[in-house]
Protein backbone atom coordinates (compact mmCIF):
# COMPACT_ATOMS: atom_id res chain seq x y z
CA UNK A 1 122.17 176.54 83.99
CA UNK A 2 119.08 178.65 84.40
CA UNK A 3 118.39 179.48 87.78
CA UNK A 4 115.08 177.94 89.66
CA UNK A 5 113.70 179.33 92.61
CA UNK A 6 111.39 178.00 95.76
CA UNK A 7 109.67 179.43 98.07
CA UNK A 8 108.71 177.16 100.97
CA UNK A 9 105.47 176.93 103.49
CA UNK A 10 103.86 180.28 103.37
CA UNK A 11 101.02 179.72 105.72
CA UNK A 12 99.09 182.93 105.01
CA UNK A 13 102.28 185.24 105.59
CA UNK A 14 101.32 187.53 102.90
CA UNK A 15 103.75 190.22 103.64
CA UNK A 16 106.43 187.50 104.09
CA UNK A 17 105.27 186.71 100.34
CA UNK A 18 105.91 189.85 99.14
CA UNK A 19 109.30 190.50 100.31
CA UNK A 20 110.30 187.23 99.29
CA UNK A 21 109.04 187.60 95.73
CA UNK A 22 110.47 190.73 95.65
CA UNK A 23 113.82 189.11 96.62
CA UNK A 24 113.79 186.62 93.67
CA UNK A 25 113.00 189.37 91.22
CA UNK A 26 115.81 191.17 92.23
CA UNK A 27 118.05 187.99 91.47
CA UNK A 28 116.76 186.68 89.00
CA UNK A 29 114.31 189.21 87.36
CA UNK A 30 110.50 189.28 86.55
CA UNK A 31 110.35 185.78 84.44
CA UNK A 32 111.85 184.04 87.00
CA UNK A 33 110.90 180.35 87.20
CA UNK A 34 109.28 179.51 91.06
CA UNK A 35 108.42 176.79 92.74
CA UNK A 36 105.87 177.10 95.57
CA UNK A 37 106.33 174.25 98.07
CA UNK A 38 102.49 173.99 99.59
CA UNK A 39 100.88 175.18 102.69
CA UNK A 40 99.52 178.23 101.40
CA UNK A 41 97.45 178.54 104.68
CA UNK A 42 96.52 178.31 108.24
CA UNK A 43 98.30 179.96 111.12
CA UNK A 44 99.07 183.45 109.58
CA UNK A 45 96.99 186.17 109.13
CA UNK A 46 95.77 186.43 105.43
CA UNK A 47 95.86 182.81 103.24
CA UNK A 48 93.06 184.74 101.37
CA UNK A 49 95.33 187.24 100.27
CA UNK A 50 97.83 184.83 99.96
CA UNK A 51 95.85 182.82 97.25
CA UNK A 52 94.74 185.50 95.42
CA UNK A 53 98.65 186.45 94.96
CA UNK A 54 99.11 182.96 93.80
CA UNK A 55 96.21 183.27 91.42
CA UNK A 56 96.96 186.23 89.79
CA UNK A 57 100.35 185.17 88.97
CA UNK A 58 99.36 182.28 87.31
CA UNK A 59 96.73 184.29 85.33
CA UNK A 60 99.38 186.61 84.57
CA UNK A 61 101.27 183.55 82.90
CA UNK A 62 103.83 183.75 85.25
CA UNK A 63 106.67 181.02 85.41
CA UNK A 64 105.45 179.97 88.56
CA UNK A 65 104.94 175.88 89.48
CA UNK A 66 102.51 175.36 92.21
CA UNK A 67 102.23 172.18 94.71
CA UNK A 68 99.65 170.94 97.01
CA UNK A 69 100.36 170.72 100.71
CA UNK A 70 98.47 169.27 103.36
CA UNK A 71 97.57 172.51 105.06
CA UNK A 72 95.68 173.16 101.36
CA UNK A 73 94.15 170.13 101.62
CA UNK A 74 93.14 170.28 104.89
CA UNK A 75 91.01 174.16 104.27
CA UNK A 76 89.32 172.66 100.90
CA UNK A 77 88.19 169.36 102.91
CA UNK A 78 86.40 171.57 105.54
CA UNK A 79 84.86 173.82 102.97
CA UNK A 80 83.67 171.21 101.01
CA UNK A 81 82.98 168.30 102.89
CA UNK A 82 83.14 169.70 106.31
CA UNK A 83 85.82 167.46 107.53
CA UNK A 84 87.76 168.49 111.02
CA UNK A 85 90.55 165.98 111.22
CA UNK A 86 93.15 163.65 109.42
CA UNK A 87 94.18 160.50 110.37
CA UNK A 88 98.02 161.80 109.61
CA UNK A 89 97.69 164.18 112.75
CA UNK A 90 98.53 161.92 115.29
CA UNK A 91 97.67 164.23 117.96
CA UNK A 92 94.02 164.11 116.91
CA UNK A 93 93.35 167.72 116.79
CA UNK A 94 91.16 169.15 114.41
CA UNK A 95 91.88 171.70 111.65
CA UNK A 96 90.17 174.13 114.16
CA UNK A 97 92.30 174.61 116.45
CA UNK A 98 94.81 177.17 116.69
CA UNK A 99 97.55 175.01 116.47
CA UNK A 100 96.76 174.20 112.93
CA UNK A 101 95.67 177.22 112.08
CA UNK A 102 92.28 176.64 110.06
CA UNK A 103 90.75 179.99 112.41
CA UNK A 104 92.71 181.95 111.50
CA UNK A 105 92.08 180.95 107.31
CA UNK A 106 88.41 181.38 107.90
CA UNK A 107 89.13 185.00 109.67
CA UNK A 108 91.03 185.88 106.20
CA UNK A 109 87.38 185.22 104.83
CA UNK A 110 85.44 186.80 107.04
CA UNK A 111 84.31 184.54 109.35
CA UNK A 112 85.25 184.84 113.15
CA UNK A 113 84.68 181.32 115.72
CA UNK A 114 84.96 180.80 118.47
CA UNK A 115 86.09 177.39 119.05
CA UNK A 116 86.55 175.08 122.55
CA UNK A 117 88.34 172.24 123.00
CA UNK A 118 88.01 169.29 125.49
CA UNK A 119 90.82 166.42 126.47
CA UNK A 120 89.92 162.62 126.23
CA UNK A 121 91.39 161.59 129.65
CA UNK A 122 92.13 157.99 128.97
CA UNK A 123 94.03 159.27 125.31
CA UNK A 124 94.90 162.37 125.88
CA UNK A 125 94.00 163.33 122.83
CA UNK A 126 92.48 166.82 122.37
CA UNK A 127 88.93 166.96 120.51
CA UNK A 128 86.89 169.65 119.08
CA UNK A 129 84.00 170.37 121.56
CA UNK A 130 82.08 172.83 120.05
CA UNK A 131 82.08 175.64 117.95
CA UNK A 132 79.34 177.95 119.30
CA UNK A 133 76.74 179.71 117.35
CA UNK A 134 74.59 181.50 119.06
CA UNK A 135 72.32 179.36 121.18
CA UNK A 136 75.91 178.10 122.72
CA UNK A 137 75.69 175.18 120.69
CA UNK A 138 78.23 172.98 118.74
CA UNK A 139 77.20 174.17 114.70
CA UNK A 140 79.99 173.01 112.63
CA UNK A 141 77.46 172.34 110.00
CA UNK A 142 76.66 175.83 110.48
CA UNK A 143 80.45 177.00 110.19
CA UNK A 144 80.88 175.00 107.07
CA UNK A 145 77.83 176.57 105.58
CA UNK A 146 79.32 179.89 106.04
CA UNK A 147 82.53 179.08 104.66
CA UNK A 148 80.90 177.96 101.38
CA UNK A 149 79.41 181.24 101.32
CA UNK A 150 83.32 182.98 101.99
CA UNK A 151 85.09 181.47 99.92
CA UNK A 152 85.32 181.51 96.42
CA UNK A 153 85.24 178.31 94.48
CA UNK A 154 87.75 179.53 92.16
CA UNK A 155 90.44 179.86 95.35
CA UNK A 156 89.26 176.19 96.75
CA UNK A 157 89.15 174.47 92.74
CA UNK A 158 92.79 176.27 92.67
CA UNK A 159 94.08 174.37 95.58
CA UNK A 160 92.10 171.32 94.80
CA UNK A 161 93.86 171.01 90.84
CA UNK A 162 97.78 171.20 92.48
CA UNK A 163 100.38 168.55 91.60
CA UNK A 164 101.81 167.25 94.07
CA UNK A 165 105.49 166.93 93.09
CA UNK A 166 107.40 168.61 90.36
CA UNK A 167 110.81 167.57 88.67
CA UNK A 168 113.58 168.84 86.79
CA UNK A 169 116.68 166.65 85.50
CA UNK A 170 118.49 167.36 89.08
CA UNK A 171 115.67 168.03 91.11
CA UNK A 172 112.56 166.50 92.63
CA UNK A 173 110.26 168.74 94.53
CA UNK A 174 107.31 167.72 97.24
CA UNK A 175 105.56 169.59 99.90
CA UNK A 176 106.58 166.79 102.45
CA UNK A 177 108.81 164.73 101.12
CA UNK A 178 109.17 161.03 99.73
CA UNK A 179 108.93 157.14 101.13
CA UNK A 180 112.79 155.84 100.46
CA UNK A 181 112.97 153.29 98.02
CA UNK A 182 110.02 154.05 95.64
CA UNK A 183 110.23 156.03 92.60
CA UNK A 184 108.25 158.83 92.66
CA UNK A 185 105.22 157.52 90.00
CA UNK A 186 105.01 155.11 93.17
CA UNK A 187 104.59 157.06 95.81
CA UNK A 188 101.89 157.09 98.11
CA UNK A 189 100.06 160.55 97.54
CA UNK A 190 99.74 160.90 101.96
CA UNK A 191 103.42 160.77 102.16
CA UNK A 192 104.20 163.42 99.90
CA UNK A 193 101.60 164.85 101.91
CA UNK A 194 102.72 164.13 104.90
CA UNK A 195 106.04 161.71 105.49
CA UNK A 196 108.56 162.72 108.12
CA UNK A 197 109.89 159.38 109.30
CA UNK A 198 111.79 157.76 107.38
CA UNK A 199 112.24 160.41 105.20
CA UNK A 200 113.96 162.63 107.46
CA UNK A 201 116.37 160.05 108.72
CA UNK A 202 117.33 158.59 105.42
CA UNK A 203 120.50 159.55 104.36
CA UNK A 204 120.34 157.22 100.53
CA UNK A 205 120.76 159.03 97.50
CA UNK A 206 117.34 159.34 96.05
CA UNK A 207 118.78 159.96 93.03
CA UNK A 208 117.62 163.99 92.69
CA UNK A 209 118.04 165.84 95.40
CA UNK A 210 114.68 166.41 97.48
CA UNK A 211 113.68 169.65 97.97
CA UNK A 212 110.59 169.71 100.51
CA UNK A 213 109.35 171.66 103.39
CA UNK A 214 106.65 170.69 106.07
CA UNK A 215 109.04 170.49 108.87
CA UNK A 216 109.30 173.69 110.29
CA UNK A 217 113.02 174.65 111.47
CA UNK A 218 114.71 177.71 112.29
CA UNK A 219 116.63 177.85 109.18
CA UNK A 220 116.58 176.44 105.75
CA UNK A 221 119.39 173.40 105.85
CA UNK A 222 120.74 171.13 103.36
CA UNK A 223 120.84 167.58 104.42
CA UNK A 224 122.94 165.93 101.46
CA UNK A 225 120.16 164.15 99.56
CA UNK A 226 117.48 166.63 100.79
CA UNK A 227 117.03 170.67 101.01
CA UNK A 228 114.31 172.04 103.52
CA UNK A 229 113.28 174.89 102.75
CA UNK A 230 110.66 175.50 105.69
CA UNK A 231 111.81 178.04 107.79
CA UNK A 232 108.76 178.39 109.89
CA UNK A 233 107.11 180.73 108.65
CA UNK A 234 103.90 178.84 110.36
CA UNK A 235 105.42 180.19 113.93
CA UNK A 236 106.35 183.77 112.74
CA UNK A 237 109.98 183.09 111.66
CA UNK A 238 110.94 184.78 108.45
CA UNK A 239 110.04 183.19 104.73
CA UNK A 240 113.50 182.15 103.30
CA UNK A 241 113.70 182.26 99.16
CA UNK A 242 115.86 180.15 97.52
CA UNK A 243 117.57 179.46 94.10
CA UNK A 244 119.07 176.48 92.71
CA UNK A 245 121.51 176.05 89.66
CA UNK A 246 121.56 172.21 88.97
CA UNK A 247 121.74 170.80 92.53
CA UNK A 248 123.72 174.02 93.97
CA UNK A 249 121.60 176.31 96.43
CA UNK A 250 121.59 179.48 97.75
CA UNK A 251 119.01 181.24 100.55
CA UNK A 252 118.20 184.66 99.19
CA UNK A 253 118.94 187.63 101.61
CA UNK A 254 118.52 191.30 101.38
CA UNK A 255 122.46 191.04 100.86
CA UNK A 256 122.42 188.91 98.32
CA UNK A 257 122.83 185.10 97.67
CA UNK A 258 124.05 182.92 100.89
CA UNK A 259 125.42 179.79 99.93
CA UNK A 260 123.53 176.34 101.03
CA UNK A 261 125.75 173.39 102.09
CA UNK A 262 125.49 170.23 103.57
């Protein structure tokens, strides 16, 4: 079977990009079929960069298949519409803050703020408070103006025009992962946004097998039915390749192919 290969959440790791494309053209050459899971920003230090890679390959007429994840979503939103927050965060926190990571996309561009942050008591929910311009004032307006300015429309229209699942005749795969018991022309596009429970505790056959990131863990694992390929590269933890020959998997390694098992 020809050999496909996946590259989980990236989350601006540009250099973690690069090593790990460099990996999969060792394996399996320059025409190499990829497919990028989402989350092409927030948290590391370049998504700019990181996009730009993206875009050029595609240009190039790579074989490269590219999916939306929320993280994407989330940076387009606030360029274009100015919009902090998602219902799906349960926390409540806004794309601002560091723990999502949307500084640290806008520093890729250019643009440096400084943000505060203020606790509802009675929720304990954490808010955006202000992000100060100059007069010490809250000017999100003002932040969302510059971004427009930052970022090209070409890397936001890219993001914007991603599938959001892609399948082959063993495989099926989504940024976050699916609802159990729907086919996939059913699915609700905020779960394979989004969904960890059920999704994570199902253990049916879905039919393909699932291959999905979005949960961070140390290390890719295969659950059975599922393969996550996030290996945090969102907290500084290494970006883990991997290829797949019908439903069989391997992590890529400087060393060569390490096999994937449930």
């Amino acid at each position: 079977m020809s050999p496909i290969y996946a590259i989980g959440d990236i989350h601006g790791q540009k250099e973690m990009l690069d090593h790990a494309l460099a990996l999969i053209a060792a394996d399996g050459g320059d025409d190499a079929q990829i497919v990028f899971m989402g989350d092409y920003t927030d948290r590391g230090p370049d998504s700019r960069a990181v996009i730009e890679t993206l875009i050029a390959g595609r240009d190039a007429g790579r074989n490269w298949v590219f999916l939306k994840g929320n993280h994407d979503r989330f940076f387009t939103r606030f360029v274009r519409q100015g919009l902090q927050h998602d219902p799906r965060v349960s926390s409540g926190i806004s794309w601002l803050n560091t723990r999502l990571g949307g500084t640290a996309t806008l520093a890729s561009y250019g643009i440096q703020a400084e943000m505060r942050f203020t606790t509802d008591r009675k929720s304990g929910l954490e808010f955006l408070k202000s992000c100060l311009g100059p007069d010490g004032k809250t000017d999100i307006a003002g932040l969302q103006k510059l971004a427009q300015r930052a970022v090209p429309a070409a890397h936001l229209d890219f993001l914007d025009g991603l599938p959001l699942w892609y399948e082959t005749e063993e495989l099926l795969f989504v940024h976050a992962g699916i609802r159990p018991g729907l086919p996939i022309a059913a699915q609700d596009p905020e779960d394979l946004l989004w969904i960890r429970s059920p999704f994570l505790e199902s253990t049916e056959d879905f039919g393909k097998l699932v291959v999905h990131g979005h949960t961070a863990l140390e290390y890719p694992q295969h659950f059975g039915n599922r393969v996550d390929l996030d290996g945090g590269a969102g907290y500084h933890r290494p970006l883990f390749p991997a290829v797949f020959e019908g439903r069989d998997c391997w992590v890529l390694t400087g060393h060569g192919r390490v096999a994937l098992t449930p």
